[in-house]
C-alpha atoms as a PDB file:
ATOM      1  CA  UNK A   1      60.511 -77.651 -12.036  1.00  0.00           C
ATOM      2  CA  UNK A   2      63.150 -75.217 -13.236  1.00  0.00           C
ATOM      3  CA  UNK A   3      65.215 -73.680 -10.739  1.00  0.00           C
ATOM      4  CA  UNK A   4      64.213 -70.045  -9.850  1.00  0.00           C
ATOM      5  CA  UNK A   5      66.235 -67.039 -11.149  1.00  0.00           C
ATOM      6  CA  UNK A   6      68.182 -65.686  -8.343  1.00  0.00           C
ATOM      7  CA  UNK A   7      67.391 -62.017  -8.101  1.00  0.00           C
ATOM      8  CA  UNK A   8      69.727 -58.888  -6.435  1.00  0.00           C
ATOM      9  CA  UNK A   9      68.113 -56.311  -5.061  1.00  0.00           C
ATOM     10  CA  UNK A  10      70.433 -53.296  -4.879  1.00  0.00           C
ATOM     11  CA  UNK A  11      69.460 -50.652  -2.474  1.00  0.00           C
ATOM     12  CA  UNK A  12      70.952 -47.363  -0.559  1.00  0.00           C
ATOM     13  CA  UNK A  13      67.805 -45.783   1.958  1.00  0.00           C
ATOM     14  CA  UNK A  14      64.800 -47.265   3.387  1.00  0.00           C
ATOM     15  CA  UNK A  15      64.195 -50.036   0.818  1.00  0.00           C
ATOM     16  CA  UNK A  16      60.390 -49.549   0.278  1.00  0.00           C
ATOM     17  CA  UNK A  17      60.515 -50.894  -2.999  1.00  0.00           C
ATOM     18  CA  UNK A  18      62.285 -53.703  -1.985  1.00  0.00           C
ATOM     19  CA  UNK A  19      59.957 -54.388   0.806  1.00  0.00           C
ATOM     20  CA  UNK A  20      57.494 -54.195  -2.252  1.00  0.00           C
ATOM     21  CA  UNK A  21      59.844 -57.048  -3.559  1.00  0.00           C
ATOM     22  CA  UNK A  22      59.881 -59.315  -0.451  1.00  0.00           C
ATOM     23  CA  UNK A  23      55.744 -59.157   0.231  1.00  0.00           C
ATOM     24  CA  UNK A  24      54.970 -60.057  -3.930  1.00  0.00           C
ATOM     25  CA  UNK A  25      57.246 -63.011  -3.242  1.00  0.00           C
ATOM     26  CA  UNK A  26      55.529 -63.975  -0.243  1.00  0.00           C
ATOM     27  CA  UNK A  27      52.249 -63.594  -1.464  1.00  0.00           C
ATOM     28  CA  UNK A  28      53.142 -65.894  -4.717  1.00  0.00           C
ATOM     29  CA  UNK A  29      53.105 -63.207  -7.407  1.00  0.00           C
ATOM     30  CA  UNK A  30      56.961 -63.621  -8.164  1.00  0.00           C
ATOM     31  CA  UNK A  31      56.956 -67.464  -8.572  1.00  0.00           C
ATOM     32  CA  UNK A  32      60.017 -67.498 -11.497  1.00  0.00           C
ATOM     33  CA  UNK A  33      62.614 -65.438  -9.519  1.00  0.00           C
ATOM     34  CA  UNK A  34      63.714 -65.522  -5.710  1.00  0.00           C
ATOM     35  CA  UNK A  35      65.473 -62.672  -4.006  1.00  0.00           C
ATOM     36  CA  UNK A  36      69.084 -64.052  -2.796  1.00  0.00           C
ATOM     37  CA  UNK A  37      70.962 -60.961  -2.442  1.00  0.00           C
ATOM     38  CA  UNK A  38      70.455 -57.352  -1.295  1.00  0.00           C
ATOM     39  CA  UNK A  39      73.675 -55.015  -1.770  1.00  0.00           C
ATOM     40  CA  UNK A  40      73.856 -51.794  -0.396  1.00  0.00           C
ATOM     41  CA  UNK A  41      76.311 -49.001  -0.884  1.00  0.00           C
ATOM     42  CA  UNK A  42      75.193 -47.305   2.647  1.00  0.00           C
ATOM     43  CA  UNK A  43      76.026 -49.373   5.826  1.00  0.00           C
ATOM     44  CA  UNK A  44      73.010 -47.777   7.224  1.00  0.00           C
ATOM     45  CA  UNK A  45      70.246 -48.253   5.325  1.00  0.00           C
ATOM     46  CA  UNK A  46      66.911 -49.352   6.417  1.00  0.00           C
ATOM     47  CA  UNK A  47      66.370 -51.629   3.504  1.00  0.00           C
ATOM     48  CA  UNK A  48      69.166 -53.914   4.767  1.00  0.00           C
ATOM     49  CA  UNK A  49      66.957 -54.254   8.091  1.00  0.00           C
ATOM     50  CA  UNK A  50      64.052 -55.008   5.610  1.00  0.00           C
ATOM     51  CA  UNK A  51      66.462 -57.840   4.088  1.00  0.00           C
ATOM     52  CA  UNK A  52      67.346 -59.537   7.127  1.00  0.00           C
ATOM     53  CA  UNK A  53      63.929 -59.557   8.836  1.00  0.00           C
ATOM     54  CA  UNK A  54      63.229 -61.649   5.469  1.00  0.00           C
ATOM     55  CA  UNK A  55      65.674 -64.285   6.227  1.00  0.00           C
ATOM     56  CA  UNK A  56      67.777 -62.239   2.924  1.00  0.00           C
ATOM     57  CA  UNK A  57      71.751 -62.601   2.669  1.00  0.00           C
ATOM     58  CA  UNK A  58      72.928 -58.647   2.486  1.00  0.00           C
ATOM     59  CA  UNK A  59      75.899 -57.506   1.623  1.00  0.00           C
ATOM     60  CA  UNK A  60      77.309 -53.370   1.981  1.00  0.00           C
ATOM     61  CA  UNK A  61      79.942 -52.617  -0.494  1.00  0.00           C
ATOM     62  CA  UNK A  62      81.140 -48.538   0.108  1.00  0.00           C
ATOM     63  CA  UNK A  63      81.697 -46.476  -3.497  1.00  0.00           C
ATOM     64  CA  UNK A  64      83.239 -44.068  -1.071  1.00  0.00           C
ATOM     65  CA  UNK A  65      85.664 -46.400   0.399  1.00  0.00           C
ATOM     66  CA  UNK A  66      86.500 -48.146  -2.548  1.00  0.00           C
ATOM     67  CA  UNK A  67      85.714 -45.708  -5.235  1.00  0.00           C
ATOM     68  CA  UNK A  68      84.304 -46.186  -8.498  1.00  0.00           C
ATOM     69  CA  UNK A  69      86.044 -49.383 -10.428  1.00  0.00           C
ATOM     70  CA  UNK A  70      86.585 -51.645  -7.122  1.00  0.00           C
ATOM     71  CA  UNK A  71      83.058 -50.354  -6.198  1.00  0.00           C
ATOM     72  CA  UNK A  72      82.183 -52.344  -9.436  1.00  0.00           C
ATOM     73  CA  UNK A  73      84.659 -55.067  -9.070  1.00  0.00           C
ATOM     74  CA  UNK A  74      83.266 -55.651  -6.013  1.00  0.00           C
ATOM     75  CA  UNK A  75      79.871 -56.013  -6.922  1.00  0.00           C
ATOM     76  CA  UNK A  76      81.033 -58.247  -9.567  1.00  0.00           C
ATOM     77  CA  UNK A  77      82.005 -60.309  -7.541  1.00  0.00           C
ATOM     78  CA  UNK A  78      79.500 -60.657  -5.170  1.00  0.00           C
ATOM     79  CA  UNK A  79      76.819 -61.307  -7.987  1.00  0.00           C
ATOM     80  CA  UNK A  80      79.069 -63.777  -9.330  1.00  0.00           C
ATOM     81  CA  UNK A  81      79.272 -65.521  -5.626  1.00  0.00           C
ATOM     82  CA  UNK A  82      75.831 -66.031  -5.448  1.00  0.00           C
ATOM     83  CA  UNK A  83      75.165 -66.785  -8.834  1.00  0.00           C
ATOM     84  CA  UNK A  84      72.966 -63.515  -9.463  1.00  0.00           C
ATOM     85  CA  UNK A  85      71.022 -63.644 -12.744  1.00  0.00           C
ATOM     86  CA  UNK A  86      68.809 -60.845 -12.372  1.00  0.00           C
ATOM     87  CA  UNK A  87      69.926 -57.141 -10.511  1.00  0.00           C
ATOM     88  CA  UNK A  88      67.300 -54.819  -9.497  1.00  0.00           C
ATOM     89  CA  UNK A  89      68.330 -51.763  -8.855  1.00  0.00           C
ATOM     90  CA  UNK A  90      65.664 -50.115  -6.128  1.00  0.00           C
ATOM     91  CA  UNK A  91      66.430 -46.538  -4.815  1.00  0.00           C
ATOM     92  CA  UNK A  92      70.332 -47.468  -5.628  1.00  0.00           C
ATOM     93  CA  UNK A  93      71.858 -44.091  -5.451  1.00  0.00           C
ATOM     94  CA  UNK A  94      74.902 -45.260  -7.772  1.00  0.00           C
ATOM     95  CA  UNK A  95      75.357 -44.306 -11.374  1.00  0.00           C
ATOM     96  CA  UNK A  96      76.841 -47.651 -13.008  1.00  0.00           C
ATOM     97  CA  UNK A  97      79.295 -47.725 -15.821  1.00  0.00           C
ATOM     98  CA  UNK A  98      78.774 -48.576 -19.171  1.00  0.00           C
ATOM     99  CA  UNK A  99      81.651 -51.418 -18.509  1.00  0.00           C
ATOM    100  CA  UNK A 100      79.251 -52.852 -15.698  1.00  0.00           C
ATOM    101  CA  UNK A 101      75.825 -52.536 -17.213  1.00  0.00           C
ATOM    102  CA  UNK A 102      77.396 -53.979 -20.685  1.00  0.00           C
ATOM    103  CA  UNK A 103      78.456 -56.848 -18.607  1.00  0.00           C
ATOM    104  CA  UNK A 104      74.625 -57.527 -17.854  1.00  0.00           C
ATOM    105  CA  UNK A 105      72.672 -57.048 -21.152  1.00  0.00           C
ATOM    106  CA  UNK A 106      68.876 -57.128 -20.345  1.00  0.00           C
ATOM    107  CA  UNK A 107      69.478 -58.093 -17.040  1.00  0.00           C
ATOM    108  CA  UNK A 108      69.314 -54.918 -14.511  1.00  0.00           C
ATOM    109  CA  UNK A 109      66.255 -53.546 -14.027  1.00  0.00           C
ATOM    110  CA  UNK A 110      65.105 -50.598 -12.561  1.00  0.00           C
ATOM    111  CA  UNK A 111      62.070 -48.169 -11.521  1.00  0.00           C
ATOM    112  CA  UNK A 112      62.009 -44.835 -12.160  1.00  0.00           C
ATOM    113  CA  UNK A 113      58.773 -42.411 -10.759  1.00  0.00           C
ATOM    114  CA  UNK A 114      57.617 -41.121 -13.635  1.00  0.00           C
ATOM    115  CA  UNK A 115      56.864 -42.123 -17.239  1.00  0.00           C
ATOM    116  CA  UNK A 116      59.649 -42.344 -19.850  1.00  0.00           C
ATOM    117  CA  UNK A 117      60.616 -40.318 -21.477  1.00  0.00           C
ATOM    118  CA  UNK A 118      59.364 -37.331 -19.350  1.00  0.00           C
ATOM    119  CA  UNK A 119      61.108 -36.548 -16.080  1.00  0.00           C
ATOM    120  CA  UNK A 120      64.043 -38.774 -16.574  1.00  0.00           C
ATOM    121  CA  UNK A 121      67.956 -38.820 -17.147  1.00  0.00           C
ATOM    122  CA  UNK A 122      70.983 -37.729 -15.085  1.00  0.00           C
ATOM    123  CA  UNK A 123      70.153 -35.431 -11.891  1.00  0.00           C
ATOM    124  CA  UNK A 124      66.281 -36.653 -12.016  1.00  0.00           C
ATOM    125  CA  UNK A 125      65.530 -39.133  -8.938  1.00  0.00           C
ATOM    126  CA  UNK A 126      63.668 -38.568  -5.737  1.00  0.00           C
ATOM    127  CA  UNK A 127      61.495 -35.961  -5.350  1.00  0.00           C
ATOM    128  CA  UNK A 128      63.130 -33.953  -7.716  1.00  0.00           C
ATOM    129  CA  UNK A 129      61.422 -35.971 -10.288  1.00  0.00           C
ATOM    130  CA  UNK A 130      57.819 -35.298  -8.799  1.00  0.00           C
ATOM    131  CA  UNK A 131      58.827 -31.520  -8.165  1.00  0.00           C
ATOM    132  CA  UNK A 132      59.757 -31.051 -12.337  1.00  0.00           C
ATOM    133  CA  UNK A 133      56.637 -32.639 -13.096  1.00  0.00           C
ATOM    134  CA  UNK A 134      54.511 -30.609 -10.803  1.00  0.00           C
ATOM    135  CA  UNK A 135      56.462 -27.043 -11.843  1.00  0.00           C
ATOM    136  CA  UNK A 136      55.365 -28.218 -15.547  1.00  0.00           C
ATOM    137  CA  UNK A 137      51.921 -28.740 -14.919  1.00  0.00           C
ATOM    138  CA  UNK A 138      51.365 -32.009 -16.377  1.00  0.00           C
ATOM    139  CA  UNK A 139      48.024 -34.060 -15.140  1.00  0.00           C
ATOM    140  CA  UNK A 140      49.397 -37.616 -15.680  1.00  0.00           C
ATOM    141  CA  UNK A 141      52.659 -38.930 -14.416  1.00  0.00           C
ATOM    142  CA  UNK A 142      53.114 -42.371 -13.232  1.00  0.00           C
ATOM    143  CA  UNK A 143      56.378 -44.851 -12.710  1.00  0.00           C
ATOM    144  CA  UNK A 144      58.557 -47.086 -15.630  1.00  0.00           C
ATOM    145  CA  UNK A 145      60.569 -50.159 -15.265  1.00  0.00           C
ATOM    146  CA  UNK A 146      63.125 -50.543 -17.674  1.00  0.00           C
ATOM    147  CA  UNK A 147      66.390 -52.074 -18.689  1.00  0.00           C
ATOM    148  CA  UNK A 148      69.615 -50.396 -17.652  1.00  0.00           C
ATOM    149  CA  UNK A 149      72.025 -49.570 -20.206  1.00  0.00           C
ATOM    150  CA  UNK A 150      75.006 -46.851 -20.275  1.00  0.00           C
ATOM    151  CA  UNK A 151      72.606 -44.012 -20.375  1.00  0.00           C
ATOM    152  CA  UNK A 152      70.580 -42.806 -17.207  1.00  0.00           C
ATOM    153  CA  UNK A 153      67.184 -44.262 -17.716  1.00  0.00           C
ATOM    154  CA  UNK A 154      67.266 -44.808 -20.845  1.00  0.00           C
ATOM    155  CA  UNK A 155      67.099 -48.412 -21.521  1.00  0.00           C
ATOM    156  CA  UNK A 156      64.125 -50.090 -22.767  1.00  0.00           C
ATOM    157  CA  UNK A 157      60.879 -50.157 -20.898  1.00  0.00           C
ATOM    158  CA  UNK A 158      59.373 -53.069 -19.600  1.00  0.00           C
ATOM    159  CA  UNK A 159      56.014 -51.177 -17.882  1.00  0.00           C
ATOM    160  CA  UNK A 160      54.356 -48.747 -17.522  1.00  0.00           C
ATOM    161  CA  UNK A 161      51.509 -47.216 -15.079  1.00  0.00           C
ATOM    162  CA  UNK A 162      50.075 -43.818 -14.982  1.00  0.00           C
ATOM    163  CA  UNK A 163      49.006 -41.961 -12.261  1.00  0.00           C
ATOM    164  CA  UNK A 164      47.054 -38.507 -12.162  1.00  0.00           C
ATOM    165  CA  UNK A 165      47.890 -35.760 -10.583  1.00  0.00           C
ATOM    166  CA  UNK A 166      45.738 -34.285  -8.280  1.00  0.00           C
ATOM    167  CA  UNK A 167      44.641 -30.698  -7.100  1.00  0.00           C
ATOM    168  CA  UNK A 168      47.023 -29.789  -3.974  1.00  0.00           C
ATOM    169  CA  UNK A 169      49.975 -32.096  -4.499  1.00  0.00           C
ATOM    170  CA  UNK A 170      53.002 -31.789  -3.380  1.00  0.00           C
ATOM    171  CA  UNK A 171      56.229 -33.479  -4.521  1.00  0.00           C
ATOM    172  CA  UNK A 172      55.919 -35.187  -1.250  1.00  0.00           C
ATOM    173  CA  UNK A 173      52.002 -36.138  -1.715  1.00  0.00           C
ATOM    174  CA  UNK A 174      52.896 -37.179  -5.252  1.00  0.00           C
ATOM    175  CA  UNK A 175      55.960 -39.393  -4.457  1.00  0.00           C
ATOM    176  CA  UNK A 176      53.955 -41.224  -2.336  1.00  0.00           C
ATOM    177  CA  UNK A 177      50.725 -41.475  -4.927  1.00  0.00           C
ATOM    178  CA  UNK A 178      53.076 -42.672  -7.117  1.00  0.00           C
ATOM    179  CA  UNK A 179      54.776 -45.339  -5.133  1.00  0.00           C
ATOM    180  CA  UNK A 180      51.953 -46.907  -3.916  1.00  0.00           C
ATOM    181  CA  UNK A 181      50.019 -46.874  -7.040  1.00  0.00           C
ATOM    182  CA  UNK A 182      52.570 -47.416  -9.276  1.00  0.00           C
ATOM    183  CA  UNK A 183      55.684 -48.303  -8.184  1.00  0.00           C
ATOM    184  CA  UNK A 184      55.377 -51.072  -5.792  1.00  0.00           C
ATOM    185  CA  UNK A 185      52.939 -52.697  -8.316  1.00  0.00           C
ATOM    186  CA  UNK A 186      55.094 -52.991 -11.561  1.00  0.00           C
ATOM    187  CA  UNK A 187      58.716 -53.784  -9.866  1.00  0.00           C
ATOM    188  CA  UNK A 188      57.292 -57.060  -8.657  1.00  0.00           C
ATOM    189  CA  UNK A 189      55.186 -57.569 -11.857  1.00  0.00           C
ATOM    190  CA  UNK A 190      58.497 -56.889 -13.830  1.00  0.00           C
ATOM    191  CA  UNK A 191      60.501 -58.806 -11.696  1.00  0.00           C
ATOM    192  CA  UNK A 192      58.321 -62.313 -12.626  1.00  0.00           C
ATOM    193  CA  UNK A 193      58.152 -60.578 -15.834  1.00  0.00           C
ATOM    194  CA  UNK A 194      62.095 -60.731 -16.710  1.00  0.00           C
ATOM    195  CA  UNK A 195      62.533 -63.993 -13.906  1.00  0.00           C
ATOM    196  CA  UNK A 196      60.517 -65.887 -16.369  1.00  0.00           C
ATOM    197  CA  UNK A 197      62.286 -64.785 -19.402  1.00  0.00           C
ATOM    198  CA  UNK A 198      65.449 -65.959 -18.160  1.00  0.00           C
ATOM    199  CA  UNK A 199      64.305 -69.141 -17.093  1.00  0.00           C
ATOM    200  CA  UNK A 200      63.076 -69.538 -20.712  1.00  0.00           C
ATOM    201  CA  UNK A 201      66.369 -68.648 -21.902  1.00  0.00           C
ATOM    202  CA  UNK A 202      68.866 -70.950 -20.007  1.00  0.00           C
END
């Protein structure tokens, strides 16, 4: 048996995508990757909580301490560490640099709550994305995973998953909708997706 591709998860709030993460994995349906790592930027995020009631190694590394290119070093170096060949990046807060996600070609992924190309790009995340889709009117939005490159979400997609909108919803209603139908569906999905793709490639 191949060894499993060891999967980052990194996080800044409540981690409920990466609790997404940690119940596919226990239920079997990521069987090519293994979470090793989970890296947050905020000391005090809830997802770290989630990481350690998993039995996960965590690590916090501060962008405000640090600031931006030992923010990156940093991570660097933990990846490197723990022999990371997969990132995830679920409800990061962090921009990345073109000189970090070059360094990682096909191998950060991340979701975004709505579909690609609509809704997306710098300032879009949170319920900022559900409030521009509701303000346009449109009856179908839905989540992506994709590759991270240079450019806010705008690497390539791996999946997709619609979701419609519904009479009285509200960016909060919607977020929600989205995460549970969506979201928490195709990051694990996408994880064994890419896990398995790596394997292949060793």
């Amino acid at each position: 048996m191949l060894s499993k591709a060891k999967i980052a998860v990194l996080v800044s709030g409540g981690g409920t995508n990466l609790q997404a993460l940690i119940d596919a994995q226990s239920a079997g349906k990521i069987t090519s990757g293994e979470i090793s790592l989970v890296i947050s930027n905020n000391p005090g995020a809830y997802a770290l909580t989630r990481a350690q009631n998993a039995g996960i190694k965590t690590a916090v590394i501060s962008k405000k301490e640090l600031g931006a290119d030992k923010f990156e070093q940093a991570l660097i170096e933990q990846l490197e560490e723990n022999g990371i060949e997969l990132i995830i990046l679920a409800g990061f807060m962090c921009i990345l640099s073109e000189g970090f996600t070059s360094k990682y070609p096909k191998r950060i992924i991340n979701v975004h709550p709505s579909l690609i190309p609509s809704f997306c790009g710098e300032g879009f995340y949170g319920l900022k994305v559900h409030e521009a889709a509701l303000r346009y009117g449109v009856k179908v939005t839905g989540a992506t995973v994709h590759f991270v490159n240079e450019i806010p979400d705008g690497g390539e997609i791996i999946l997709q998953r619609a979701v419609e909108i519904q009479d009285g919803d509200t960016p909060e209603i919607l977020q929600k909708r989205v995460m549970e139908e969506a979201e928490w569906h195709l990051l694990p999905q996408a994880a064994e997706k890419v896990s398995a793709e790596i394997i292949k490639s060793r």
